[in-house]
C-alpha atoms as a PDB file:
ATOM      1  CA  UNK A   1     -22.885-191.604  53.108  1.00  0.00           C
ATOM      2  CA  UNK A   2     -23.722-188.009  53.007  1.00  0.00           C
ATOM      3  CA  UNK A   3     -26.063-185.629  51.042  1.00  0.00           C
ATOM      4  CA  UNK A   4     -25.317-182.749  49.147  1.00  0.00           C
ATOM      5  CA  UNK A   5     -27.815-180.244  47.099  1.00  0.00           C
ATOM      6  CA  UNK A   6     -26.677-178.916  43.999  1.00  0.00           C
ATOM      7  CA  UNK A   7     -28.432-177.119  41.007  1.00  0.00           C
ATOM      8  CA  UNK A   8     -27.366-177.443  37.526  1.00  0.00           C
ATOM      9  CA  UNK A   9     -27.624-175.028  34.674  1.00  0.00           C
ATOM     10  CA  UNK A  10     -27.542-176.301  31.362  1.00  0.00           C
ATOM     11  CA  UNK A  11     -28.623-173.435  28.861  1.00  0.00           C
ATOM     12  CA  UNK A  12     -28.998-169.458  29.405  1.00  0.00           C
ATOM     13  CA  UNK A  13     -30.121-167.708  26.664  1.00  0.00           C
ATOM     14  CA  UNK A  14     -29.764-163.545  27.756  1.00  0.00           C
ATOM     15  CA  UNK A  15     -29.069-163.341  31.700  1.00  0.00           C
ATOM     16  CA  UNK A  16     -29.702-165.896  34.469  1.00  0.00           C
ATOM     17  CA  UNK A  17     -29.008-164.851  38.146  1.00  0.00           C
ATOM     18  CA  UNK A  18     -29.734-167.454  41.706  1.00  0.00           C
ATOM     19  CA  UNK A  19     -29.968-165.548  44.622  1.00  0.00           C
ATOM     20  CA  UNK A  20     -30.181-167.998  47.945  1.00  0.00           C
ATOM     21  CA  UNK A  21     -31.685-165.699  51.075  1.00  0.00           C
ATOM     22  CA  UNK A  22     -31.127-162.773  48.900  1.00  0.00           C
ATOM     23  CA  UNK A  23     -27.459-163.441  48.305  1.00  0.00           C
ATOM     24  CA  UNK A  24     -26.559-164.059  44.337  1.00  0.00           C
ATOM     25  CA  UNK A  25     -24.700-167.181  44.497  1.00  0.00           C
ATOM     26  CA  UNK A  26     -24.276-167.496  40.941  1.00  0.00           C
ATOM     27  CA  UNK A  27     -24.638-164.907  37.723  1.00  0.00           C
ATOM     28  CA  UNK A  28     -24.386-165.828  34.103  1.00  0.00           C
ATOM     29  CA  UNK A  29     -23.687-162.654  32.775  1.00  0.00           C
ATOM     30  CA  UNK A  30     -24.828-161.714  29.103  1.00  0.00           C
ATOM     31  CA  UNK A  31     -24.640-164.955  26.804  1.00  0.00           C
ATOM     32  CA  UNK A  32     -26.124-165.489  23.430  1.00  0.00           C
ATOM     33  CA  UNK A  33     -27.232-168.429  21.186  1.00  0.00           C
ATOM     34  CA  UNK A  34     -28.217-170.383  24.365  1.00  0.00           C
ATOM     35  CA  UNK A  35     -24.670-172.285  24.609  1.00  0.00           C
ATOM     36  CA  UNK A  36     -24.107-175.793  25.651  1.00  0.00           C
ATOM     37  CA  UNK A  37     -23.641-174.712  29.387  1.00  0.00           C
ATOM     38  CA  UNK A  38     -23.234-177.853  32.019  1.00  0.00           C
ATOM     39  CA  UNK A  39     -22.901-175.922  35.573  1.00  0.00           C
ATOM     40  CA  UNK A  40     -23.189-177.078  38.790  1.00  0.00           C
ATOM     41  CA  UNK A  41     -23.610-175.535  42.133  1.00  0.00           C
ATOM     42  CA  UNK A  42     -23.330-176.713  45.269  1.00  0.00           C
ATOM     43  CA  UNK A  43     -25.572-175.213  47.834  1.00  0.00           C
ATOM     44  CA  UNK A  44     -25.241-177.387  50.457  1.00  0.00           C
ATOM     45  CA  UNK A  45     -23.182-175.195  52.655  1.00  0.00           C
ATOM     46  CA  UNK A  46     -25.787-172.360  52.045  1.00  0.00           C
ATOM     47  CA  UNK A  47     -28.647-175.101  53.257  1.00  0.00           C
ATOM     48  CA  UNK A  48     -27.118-175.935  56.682  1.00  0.00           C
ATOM     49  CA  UNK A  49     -25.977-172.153  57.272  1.00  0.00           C
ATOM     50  CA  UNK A  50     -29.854-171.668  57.560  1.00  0.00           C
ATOM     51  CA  UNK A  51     -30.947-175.160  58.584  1.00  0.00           C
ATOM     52  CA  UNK A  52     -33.519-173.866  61.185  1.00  0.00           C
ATOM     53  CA  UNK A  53     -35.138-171.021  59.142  1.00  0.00           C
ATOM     54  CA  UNK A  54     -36.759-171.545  55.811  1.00  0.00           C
ATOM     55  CA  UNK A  55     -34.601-171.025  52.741  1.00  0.00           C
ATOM     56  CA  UNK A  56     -35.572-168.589  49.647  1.00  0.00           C
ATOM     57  CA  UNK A  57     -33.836-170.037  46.199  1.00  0.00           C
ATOM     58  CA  UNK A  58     -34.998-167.314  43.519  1.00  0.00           C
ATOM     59  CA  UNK A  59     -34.169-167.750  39.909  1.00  0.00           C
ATOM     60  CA  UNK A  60     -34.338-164.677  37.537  1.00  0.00           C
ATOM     61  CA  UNK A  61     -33.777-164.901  33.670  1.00  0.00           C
ATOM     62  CA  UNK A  62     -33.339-161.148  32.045  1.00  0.00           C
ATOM     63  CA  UNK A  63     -34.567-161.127  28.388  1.00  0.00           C
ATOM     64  CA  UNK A  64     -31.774-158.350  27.106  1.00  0.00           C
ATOM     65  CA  UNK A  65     -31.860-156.423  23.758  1.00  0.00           C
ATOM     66  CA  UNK A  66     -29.985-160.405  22.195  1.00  0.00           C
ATOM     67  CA  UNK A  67     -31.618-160.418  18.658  1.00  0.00           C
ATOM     68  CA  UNK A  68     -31.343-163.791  17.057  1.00  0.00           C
ATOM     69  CA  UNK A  69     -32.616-162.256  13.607  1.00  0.00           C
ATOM     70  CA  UNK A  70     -34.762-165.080  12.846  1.00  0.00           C
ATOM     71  CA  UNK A  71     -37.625-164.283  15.430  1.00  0.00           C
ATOM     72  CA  UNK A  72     -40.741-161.640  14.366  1.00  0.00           C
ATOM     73  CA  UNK A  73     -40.047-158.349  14.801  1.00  0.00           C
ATOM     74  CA  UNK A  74     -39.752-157.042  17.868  1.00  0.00           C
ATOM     75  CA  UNK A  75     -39.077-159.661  20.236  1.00  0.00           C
ATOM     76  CA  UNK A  76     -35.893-161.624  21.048  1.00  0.00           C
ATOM     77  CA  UNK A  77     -36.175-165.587  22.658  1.00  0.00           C
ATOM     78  CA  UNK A  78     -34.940-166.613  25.960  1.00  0.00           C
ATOM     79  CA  UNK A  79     -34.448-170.160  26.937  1.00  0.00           C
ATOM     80  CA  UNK A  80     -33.478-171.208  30.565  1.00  0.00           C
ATOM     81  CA  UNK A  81     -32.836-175.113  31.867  1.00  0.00           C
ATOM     82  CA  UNK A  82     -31.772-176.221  35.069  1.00  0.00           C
ATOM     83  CA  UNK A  83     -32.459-178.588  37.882  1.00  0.00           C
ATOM     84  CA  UNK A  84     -32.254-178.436  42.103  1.00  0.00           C
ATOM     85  CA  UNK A  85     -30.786-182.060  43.425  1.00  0.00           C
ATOM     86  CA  UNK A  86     -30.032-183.939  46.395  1.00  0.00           C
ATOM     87  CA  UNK A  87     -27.410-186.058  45.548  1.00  0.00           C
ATOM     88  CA  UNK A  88     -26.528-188.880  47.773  1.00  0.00           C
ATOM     89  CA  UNK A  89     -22.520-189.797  47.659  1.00  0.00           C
ATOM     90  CA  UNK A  90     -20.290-192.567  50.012  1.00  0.00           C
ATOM     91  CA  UNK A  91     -16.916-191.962  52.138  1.00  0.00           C
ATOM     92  CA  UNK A  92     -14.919-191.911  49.163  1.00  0.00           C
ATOM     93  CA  UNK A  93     -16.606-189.556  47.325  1.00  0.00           C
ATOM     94  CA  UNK A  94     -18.422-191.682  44.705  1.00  0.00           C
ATOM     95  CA  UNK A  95     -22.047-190.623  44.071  1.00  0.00           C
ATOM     96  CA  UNK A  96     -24.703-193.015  45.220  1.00  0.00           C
ATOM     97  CA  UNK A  97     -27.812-191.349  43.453  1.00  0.00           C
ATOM     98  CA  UNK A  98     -29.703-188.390  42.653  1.00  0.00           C
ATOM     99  CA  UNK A  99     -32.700-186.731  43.000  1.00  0.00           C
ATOM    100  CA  UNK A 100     -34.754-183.984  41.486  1.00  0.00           C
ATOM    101  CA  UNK A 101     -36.279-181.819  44.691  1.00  0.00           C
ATOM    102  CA  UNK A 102     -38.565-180.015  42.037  1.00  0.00           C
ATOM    103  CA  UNK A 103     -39.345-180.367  38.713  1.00  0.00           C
ATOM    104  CA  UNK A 104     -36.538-179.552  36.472  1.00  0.00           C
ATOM    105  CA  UNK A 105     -37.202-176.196  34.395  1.00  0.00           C
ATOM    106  CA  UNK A 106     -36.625-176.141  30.996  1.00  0.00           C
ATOM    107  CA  UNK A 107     -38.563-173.072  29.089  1.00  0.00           C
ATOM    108  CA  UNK A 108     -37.657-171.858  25.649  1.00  0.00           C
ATOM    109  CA  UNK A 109     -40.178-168.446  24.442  1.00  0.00           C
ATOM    110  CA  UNK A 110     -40.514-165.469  23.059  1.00  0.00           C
ATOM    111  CA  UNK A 111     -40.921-162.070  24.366  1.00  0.00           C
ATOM    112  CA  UNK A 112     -40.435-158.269  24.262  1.00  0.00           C
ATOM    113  CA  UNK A 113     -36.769-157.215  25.087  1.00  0.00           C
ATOM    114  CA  UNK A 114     -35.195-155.631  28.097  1.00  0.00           C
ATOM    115  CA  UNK A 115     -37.343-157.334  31.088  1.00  0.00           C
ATOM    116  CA  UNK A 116     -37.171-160.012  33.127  1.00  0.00           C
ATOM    117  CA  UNK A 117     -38.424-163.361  31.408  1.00  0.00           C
ATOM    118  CA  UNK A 118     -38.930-165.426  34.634  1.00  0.00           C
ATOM    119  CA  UNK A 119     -38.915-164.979  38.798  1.00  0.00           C
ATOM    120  CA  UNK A 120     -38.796-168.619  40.208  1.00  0.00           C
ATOM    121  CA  UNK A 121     -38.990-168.496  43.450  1.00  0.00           C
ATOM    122  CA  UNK A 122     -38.796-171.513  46.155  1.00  0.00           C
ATOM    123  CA  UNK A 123     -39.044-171.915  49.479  1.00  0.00           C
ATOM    124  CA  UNK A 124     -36.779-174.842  50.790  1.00  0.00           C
ATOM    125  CA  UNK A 125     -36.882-176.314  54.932  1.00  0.00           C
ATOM    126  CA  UNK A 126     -35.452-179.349  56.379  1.00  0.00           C
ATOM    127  CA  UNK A 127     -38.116-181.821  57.429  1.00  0.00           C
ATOM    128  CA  UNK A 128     -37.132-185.131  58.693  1.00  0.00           C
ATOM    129  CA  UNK A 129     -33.636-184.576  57.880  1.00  0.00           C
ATOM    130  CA  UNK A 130     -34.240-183.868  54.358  1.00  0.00           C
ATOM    131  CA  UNK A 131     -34.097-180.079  52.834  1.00  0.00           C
ATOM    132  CA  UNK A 132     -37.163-180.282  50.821  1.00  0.00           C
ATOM    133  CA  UNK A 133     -38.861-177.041  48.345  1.00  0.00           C
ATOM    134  CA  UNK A 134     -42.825-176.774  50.271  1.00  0.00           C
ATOM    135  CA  UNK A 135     -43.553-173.726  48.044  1.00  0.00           C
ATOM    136  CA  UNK A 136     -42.922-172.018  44.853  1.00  0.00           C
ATOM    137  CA  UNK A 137     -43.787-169.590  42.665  1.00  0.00           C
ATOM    138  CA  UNK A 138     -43.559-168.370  39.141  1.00  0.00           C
ATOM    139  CA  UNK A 139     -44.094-165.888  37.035  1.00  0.00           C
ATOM    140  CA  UNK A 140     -42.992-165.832  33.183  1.00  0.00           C
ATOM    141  CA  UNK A 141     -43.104-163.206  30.522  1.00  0.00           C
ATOM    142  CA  UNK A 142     -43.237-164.541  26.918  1.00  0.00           C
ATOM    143  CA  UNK A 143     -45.663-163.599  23.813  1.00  0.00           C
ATOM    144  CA  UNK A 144     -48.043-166.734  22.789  1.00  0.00           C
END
């Protein structure tokens, strides 16, 4: 058996961009209507480059100038879902399990166009054999 990290992305509404150790390792673009989106990246290869040092996994959503028409005036939604996972598979490939190494995000707001919505940022090290997130923080811009 071997593990394997991964992150899925599930919906982008505007922009979504992962950076790991200040390296984008996986851009969105520009999409609209928040799509059914079902991606998966596999950052295990990224993990073990840096399995000694302390790993930065950053998450920016953009709110661009996307106007769904039915929001007040003046401000424009952004939703962004995805999850980080160790997932656990056997010698022939078959996967074993899964689990969530932090909480998945799934955020749907409001907010002023043209600036970033959200800056996730985690900090990931191996301990006891296991890559695991010890710190993270947020920040979110959306109107209440």
């Amino acid at each position: 058996m071997k593990k394997e990290y991964w992150i899925n992305v599930k919906h982008v509404d505007n922009r979504l961009v992962i950076f790991l150790n200040g390296e984008t390792i996986w851009d969105s673009g520009i999409v609209r209507n928040d799509p059914d989106m079902d991606e998966y990246i596999n950052i295990t290869e990224h993990l073990i480059h840096h399995i000694n040092h302390s790993t930065e996994l950053i998450f920016e959503g953009f709110n661009d100038t996307y106007d769904s028409g039915d929001t007040p005036e003046g401000l424009n939604p952004w939703h962004f879902q995805y999850r980080v996972f160790e997932r656990v598979v056997d010698a022939y490939g078959k996967v074993i399990g899964e689990e969530n190494m932090l909480a998945p995000y799934n955020e749907k707001h409001l907010s002023n166009p043209n600036i970033r919505a959200i800056n996730n940022c985690y900090q990931i090290v191996r301990k006891d054999g296991v890559f695991k997130v010890v710190s993270n923080s947020l920040s979110q811009n959306f109107y209440n």
